[in-house]
Protein backbone atom coordinates (compact mmCIF):
# COMPACT_ATOMS: atom_id res chain seq x y z
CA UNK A 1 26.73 13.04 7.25
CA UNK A 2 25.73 16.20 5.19
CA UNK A 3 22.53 16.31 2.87
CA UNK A 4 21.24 18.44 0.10
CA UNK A 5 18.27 18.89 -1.58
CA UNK A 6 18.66 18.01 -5.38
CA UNK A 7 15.11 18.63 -6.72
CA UNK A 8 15.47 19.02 -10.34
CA UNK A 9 17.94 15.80 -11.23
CA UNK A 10 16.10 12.63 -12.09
CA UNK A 11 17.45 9.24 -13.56
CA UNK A 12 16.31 6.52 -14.53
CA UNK A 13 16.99 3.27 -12.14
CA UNK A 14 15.99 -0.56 -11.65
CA UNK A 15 14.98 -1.32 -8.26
CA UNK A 16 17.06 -4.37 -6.94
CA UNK A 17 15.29 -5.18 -3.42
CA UNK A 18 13.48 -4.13 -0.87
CA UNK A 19 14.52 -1.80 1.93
CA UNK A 20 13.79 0.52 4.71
CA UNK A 21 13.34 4.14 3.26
CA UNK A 22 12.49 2.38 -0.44
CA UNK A 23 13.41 0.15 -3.04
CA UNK A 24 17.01 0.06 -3.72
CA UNK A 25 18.69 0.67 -7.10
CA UNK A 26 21.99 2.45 -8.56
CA UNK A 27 22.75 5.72 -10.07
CA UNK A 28 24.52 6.03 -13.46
CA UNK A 29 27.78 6.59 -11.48
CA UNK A 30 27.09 3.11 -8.85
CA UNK A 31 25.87 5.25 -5.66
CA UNK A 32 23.27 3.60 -3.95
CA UNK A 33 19.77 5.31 -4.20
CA UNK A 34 16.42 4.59 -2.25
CA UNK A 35 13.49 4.73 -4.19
CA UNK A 36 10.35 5.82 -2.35
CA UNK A 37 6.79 4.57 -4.10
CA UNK A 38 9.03 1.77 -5.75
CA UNK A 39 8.98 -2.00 -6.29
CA UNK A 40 11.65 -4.42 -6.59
CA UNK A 41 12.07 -5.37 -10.25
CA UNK A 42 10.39 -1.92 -11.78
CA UNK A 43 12.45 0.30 -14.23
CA UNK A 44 11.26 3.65 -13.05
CA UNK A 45 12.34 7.22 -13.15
CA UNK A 46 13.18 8.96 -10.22
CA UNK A 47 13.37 12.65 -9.05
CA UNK A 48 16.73 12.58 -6.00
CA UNK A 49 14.77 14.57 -3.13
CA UNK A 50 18.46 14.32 -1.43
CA UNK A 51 21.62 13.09 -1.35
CA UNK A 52 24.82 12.30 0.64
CA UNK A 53 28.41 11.28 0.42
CA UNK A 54 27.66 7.72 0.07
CA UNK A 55 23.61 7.36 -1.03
CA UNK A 56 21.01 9.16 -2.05
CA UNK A 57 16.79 9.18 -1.69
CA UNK A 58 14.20 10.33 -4.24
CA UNK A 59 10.97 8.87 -5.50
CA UNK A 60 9.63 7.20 -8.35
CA UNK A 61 7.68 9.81 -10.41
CA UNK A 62 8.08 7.53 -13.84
CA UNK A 63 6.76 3.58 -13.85
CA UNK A 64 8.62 2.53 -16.83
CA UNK A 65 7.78 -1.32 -16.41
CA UNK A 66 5.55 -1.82 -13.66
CA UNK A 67 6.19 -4.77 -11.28
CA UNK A 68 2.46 -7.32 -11.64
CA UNK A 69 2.88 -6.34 -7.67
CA UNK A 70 1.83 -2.89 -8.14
CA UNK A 71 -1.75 -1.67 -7.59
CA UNK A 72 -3.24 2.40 -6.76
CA UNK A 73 -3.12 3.24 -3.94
CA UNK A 74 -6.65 3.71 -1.93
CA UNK A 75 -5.60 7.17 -0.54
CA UNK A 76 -5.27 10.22 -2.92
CA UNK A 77 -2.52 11.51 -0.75
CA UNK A 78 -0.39 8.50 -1.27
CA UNK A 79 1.97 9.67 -4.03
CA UNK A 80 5.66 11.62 -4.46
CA UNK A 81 4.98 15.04 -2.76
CA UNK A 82 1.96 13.67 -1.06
CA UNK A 83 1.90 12.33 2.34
CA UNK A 84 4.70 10.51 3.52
CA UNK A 85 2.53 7.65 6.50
CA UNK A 86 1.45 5.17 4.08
CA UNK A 87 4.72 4.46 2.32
CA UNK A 88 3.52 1.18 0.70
CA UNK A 89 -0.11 1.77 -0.81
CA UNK A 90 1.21 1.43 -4.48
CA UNK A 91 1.80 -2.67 -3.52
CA UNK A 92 -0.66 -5.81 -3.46
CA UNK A 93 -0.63 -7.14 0.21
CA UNK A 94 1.12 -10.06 -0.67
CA UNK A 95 3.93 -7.58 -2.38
CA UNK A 96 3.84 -5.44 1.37
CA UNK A 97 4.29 -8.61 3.14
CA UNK A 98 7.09 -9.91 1.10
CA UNK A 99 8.50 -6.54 1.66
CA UNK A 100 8.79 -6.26 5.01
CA UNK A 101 9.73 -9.81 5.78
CA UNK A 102 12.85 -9.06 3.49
CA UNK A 103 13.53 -5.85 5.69
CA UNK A 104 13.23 -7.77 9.18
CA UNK A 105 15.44 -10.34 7.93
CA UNK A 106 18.18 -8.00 6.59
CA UNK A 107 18.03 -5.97 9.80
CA UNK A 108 18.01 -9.06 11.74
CA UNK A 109 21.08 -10.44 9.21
CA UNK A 110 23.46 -6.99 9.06
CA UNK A 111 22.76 -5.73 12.40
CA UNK A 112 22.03 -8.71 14.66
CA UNK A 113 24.24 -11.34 12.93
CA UNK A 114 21.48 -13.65 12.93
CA UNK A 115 19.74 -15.76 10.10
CA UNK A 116 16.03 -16.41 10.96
CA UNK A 117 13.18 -16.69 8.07
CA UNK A 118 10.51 -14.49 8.60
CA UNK A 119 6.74 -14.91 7.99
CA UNK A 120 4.30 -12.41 8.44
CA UNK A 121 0.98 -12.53 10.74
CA UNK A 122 -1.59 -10.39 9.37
CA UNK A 123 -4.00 -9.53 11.87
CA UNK A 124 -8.02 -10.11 11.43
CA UNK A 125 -9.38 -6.74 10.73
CA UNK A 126 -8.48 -5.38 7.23
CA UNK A 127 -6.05 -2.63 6.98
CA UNK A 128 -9.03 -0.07 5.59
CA UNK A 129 -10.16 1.94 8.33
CA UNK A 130 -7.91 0.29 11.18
CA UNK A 131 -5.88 2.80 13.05
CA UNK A 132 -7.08 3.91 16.43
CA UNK A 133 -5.23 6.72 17.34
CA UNK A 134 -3.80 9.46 14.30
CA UNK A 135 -1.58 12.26 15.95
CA UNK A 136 -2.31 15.07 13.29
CA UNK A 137 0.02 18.79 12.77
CA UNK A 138 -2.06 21.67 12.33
CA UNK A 139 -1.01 24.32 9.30
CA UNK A 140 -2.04 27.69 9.75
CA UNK A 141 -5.76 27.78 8.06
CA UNK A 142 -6.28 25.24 11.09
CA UNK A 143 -6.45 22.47 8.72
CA UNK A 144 -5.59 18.90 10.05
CA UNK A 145 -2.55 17.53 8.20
CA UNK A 146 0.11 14.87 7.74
CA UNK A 147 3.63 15.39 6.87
CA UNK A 148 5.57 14.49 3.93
CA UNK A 149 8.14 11.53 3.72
CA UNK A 150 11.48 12.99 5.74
CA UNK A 151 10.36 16.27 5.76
CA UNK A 152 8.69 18.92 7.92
CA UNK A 153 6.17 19.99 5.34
CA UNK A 154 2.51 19.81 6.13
CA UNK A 155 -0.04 17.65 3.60
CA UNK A 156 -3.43 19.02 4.62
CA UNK A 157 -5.48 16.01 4.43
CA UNK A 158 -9.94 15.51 4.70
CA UNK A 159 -9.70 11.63 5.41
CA UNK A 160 -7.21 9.34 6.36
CA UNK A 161 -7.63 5.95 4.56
CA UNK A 162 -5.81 3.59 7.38
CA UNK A 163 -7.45 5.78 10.53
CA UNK A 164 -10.98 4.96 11.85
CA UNK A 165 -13.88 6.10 10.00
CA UNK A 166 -15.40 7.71 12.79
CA UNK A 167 -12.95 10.50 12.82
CA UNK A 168 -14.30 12.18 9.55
CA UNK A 169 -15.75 15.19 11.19
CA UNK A 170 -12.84 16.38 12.56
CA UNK A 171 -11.26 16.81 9.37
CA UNK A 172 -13.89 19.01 8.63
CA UNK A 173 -13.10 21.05 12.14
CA UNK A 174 -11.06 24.35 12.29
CA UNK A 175 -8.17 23.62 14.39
CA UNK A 176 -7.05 26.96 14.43
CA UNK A 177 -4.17 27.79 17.06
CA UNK A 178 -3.39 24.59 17.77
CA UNK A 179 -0.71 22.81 17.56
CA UNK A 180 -1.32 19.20 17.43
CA UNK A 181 -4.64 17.54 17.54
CA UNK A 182 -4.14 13.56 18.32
CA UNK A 183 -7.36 11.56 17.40
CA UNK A 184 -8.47 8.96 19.81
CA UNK A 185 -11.24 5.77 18.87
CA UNK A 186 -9.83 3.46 21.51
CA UNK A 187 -12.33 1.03 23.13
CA UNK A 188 -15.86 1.99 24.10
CA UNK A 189 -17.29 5.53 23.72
CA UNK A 190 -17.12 8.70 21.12
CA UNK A 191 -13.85 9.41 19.30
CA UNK A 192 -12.82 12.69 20.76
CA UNK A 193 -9.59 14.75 20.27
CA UNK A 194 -6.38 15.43 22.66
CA UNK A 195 -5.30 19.34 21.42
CA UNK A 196 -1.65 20.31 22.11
CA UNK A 197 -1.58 23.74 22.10
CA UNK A 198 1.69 26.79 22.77
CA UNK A 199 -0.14 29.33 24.79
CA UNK A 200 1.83 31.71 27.55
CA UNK A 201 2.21 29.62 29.66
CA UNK A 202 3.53 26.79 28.28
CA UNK A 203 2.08 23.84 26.22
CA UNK A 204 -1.54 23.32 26.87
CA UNK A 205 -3.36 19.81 26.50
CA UNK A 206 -7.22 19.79 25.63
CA UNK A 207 -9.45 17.44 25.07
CA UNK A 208 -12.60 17.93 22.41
CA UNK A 209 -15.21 16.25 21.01
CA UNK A 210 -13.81 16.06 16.77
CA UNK A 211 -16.24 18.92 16.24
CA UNK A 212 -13.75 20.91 18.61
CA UNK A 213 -16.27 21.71 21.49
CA UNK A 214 -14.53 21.12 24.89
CA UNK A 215 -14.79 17.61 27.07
CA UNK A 216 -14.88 17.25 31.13
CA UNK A 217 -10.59 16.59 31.76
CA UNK A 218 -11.82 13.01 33.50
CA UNK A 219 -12.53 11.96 29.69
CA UNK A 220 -10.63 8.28 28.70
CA UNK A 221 -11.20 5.42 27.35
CA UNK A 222 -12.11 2.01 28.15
CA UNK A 223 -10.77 -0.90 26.46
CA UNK A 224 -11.35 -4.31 26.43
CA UNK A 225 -8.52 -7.21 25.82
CA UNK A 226 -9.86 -10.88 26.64
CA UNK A 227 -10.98 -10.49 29.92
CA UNK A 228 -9.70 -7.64 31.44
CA UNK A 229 -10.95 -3.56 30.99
CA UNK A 230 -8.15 -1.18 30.87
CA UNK A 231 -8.64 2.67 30.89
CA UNK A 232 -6.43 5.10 29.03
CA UNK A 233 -6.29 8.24 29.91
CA UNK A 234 -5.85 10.74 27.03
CA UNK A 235 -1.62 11.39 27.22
CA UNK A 236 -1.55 7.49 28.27
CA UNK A 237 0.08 5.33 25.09
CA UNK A 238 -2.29 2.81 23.42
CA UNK A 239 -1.36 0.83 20.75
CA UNK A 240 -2.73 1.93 17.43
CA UNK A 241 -4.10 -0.98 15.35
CA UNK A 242 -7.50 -1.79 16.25
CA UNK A 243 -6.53 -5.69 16.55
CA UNK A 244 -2.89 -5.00 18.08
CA UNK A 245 -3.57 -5.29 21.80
CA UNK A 246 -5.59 -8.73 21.74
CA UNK A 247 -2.73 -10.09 19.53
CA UNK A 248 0.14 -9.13 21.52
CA UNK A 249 -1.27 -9.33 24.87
CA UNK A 250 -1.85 -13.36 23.61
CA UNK A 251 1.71 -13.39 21.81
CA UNK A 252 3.15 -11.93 25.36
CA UNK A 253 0.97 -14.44 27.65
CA UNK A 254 1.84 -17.69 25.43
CA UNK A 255 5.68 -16.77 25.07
CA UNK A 256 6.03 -15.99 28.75
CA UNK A 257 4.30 -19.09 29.96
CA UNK A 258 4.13 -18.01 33.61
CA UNK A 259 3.49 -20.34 36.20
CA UNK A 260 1.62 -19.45 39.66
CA UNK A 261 3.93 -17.96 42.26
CA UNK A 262 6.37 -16.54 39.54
CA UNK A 263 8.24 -13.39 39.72
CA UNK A 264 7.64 -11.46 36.74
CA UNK A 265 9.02 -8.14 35.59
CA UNK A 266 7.27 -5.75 32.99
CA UNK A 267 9.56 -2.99 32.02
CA UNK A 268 8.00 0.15 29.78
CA UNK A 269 4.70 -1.42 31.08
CA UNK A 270 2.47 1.57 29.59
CA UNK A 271 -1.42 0.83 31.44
CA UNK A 272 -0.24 -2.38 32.43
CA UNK A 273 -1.58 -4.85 29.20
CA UNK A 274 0.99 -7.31 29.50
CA UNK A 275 1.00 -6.41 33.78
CA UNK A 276 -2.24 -6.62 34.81
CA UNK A 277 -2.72 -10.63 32.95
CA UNK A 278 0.27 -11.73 33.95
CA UNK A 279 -0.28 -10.88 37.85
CA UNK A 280 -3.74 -12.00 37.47
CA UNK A 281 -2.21 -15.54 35.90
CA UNK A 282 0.93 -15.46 38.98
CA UNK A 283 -1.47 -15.83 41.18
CA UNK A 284 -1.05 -13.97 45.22
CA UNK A 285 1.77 -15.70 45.50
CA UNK A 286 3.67 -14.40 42.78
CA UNK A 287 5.09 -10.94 42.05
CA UNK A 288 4.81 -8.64 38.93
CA UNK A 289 6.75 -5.42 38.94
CA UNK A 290 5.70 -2.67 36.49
CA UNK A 291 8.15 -0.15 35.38
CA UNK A 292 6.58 2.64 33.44
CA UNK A 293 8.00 6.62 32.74
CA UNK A 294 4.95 8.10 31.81
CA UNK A 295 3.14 9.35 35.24
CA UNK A 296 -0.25 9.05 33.25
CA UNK A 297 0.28 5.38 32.45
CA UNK A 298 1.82 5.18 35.86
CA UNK A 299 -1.89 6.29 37.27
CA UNK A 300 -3.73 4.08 34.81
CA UNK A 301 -1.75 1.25 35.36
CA UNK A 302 -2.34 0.99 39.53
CA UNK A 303 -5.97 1.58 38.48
CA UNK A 304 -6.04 -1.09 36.29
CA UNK A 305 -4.15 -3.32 38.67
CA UNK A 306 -6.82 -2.20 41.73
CA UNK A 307 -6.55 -5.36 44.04
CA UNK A 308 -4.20 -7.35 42.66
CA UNK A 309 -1.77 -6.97 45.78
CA UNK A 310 1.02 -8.87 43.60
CA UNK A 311 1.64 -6.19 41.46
CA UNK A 312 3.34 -3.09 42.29
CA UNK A 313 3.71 -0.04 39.73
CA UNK A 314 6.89 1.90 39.88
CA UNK A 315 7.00 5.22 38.28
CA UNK A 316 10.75 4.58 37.02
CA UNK A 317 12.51 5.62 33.17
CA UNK A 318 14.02 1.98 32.13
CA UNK A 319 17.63 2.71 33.14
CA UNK A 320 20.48 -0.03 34.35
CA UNK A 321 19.60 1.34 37.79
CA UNK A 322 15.96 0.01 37.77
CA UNK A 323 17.00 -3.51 36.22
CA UNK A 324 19.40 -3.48 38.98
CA UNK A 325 16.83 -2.79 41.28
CA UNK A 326 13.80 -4.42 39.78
CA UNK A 327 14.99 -7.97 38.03
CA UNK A 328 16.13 -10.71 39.78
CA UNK A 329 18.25 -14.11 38.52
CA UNK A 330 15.81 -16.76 37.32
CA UNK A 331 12.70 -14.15 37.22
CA UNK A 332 10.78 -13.68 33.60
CA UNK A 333 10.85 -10.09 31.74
CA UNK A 334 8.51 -8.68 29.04
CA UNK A 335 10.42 -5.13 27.66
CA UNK A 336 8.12 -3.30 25.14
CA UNK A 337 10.07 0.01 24.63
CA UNK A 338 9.73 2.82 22.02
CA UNK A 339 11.37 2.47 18.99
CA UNK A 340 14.26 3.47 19.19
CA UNK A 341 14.77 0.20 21.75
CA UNK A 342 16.64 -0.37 24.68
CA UNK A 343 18.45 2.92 26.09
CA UNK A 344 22.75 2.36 26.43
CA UNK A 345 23.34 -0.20 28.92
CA UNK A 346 20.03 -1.64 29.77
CA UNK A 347 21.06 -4.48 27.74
CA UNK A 348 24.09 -5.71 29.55
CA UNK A 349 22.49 -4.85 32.71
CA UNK A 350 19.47 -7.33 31.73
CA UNK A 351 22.57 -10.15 31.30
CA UNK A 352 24.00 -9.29 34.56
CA UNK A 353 20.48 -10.01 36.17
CA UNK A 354 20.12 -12.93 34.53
CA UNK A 355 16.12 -13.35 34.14
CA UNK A 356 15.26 -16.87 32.91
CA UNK A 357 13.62 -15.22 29.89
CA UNK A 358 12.98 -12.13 28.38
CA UNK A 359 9.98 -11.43 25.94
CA UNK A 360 11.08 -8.35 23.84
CA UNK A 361 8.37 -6.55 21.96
CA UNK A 362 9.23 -4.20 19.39
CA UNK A 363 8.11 -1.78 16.79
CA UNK A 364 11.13 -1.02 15.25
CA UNK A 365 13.29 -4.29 13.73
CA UNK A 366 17.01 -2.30 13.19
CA UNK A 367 16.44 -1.86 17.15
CA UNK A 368 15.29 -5.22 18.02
CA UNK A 369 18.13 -6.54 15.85
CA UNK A 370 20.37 -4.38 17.99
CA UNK A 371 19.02 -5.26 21.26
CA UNK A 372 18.86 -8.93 20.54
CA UNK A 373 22.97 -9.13 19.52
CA UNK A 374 23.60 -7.87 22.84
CA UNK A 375 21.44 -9.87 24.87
CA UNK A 376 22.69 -13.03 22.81
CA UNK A 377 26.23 -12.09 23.61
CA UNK A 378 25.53 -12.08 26.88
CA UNK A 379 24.18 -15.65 26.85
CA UNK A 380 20.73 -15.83 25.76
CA UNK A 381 19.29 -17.66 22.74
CA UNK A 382 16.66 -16.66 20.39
CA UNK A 383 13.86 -18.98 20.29
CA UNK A 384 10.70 -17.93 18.72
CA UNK A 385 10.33 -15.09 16.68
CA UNK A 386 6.71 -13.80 15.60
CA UNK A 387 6.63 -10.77 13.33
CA UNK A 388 2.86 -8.91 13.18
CA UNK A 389 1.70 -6.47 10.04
CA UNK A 390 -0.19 -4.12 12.18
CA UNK A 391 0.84 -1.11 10.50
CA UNK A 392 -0.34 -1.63 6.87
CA UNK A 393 0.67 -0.16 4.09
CA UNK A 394 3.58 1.36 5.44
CA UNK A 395 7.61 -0.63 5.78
CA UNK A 396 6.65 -0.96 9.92
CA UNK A 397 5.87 -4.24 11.93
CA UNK A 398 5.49 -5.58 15.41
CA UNK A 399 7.85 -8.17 16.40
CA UNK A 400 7.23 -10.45 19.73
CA UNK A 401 10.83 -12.86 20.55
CA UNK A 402 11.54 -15.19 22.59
CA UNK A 403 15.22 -15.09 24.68
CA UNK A 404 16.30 -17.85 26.86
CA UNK A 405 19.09 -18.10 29.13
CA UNK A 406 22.03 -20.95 28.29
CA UNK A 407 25.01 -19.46 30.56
């Protein structure tokens, strides 16, 4: 489907609902249009940023009649033209959670065929100052920047208002020549920096204190979740939101309800947070298999596992083959993939296992909705579904369900 930029035509719309990419209203000639920095209800006049055959996108750069939802936003940057990660700042929280529960249902509605209510968990910590982890571009003055919504185009930026305070000095850093800089407060320790950089021979990783002076390679982090300590290494995935891993790693652990001498299997299994609990609660004479791409995770994961004999590691991608070699009828299965979900026929090779139950963990809802039509096609049943706000102020959520067998 073609796009164009259409910069200079603005008109003026009601926004109807809620959706992902903005608040949905009509042109003057019925197309559909998503309204970025909008709120259902407003009357507001937008500038079209682009436009296809059947829709178009743009943002609010009027408020004719203001929804009593809408607030300003914390973050200077948050506005049309400005940075495009906080796509929500402009609403009350109770306006953001109403929001996205009306998105996860849709998705869950249109693309999964299934009617569920949805309620949203908001986590402990406040949203101000709560991300871990903020991968950065780099423009060419070395500045640290974000990018705008849909686009390519760098924001340069001296604070982000949802990331850690403790990584202020690196937005007053010179960056220059690099072409990433990833900003890690995970755990115990300094914040310190991962730099990607394009050098001769090939991309180079880094790491740096956030004042840019070099760090011994054996830097990571140590984390810890209840009652275990996991280390990340510095190209290992963590999850972002300072209260995320507690919450799902309890979400996971109460779902699953493993019982001693179970076989469990933990597929994109990352350091092992859902792994390294659940063999510990299986017991020696049960069996957790991790499945995990990344070869850093792979490492962190066996060291966070060190002793428990019932869990084995494999260094596998998530592919039919490995469910076919990895999951067995009547065993239990936790999947927390990326988001764009489960890859093209891991689905109905999960079915043809048959696990007892699945746990599905997911950052993205269109995918889960996907994912979860298949899987209840192939006889499972959704049971519980608990849907997490731990990316404020943007559309995003984590979602933790529940999928028994019946056939």
């Amino acid at each position: 489907m073609s796009s164009t930029p259409l910069p200079e035509l603005s008109s003026v719309v009601r926004v109807e609902r809620p959706a992902t990419g903005g608040g949905v209203g009509r042109l003057d000639d019925g197309r559909v249009v998503f309204v970025r920095h909008s709120l259902p209800g407003e009357l507001v006049r937008v500038e079209i940023t682009e436009t296809t055959t059947s829709f178009s996108r743009g943002d609010a750069v009027e408020i004719l009649e203001p929804s009593v939802e809408r607030v300003i936003p914390p973050c200077p940057y948050a506005h049309p033209g400005g940075c495009g990660g906080c796509d929500l700042q402009h609403a009350s929280f109770a306006a953001q959670s109403s929001w996205k529960a009306a998105v996860v249902a849709e998705h869950l509605k249109r693309i999964g065929g299934i009617e569920r209510d949805v309620q949203i968990i908001s986590p402990p910590s406040p949203a101000h100052a709560s991300r871990t982890r903020l991968r950065c571009a780099v423009n060419e003055q070395g500045q640290l920047c974000l990018r705008a919504a849909r686009s390519h185009d760098l924001v340069a930026i001296d604070a982000c208002w949802i990331a850690e305070s403790g990584f202020l000095p690196a937005f007053a850093t010179s960056w220059d020549g690099a072409e990433e800089v990833e900003l890690r407060a995970i755990g115990d320790g300094e914040p310190f920096a991962v730099v990607k950089r394009d050098t001769h021979r090939g991309m180079m990783y880094e790491l740096c204190s956030l004042h840019g002076e070099p760090l011994e390679p054996s830097t990571h982090s140590r984390v810890g979740v209840q009652d275990t300590y996991f280390s990340v290494s510095p190209r290992s995935f963590w999850q972002s939101h300072r209260d995320a891993p507690d919450l799902l790693l309890a979400t996971v652990c109460d779902f699953a309800q493993v019982q001693p001498d179970d076989h469990v299997c933990d597929l994109f299994s990352g350091v092992g947070l859902f792994a390294v609990p659940l063999a510990k609660a299986v017991g020696p004479g049960g069996r957790v298999t991790a499945v995990e791409q990344s070869p850093y995770a792979v490492r962190d994961a066996r060291q966070n596992g060190d002793g428990l004999r019932q869990l084995k590691v494999r260094e596998w991608s998530v592919s039919p083959r490995a469910i076919n070699d990895a999951v067995a009828a009547g065993d239990l299965v936790v999947i927390d993939p990326p988001r764009g979900g489960l890859a093209k026929g891991v689905a109905d090779a999960l079915v043809r296992r048959a696990p007892r139950r699945i746990v599905y963990v997911s950052c993205d809802a269109a995918t889960l909705a996907r994912d979860l039509k298949s899987l209840i096609t192939g006889g499972y049943v959704l049971d519980k579904l608990r849907v997490f706000d731990l990316f404020p102020m943007t559309e995003h959520v984590e979602s933790v369900a529940i999928l028994d067998k019946t056939i």
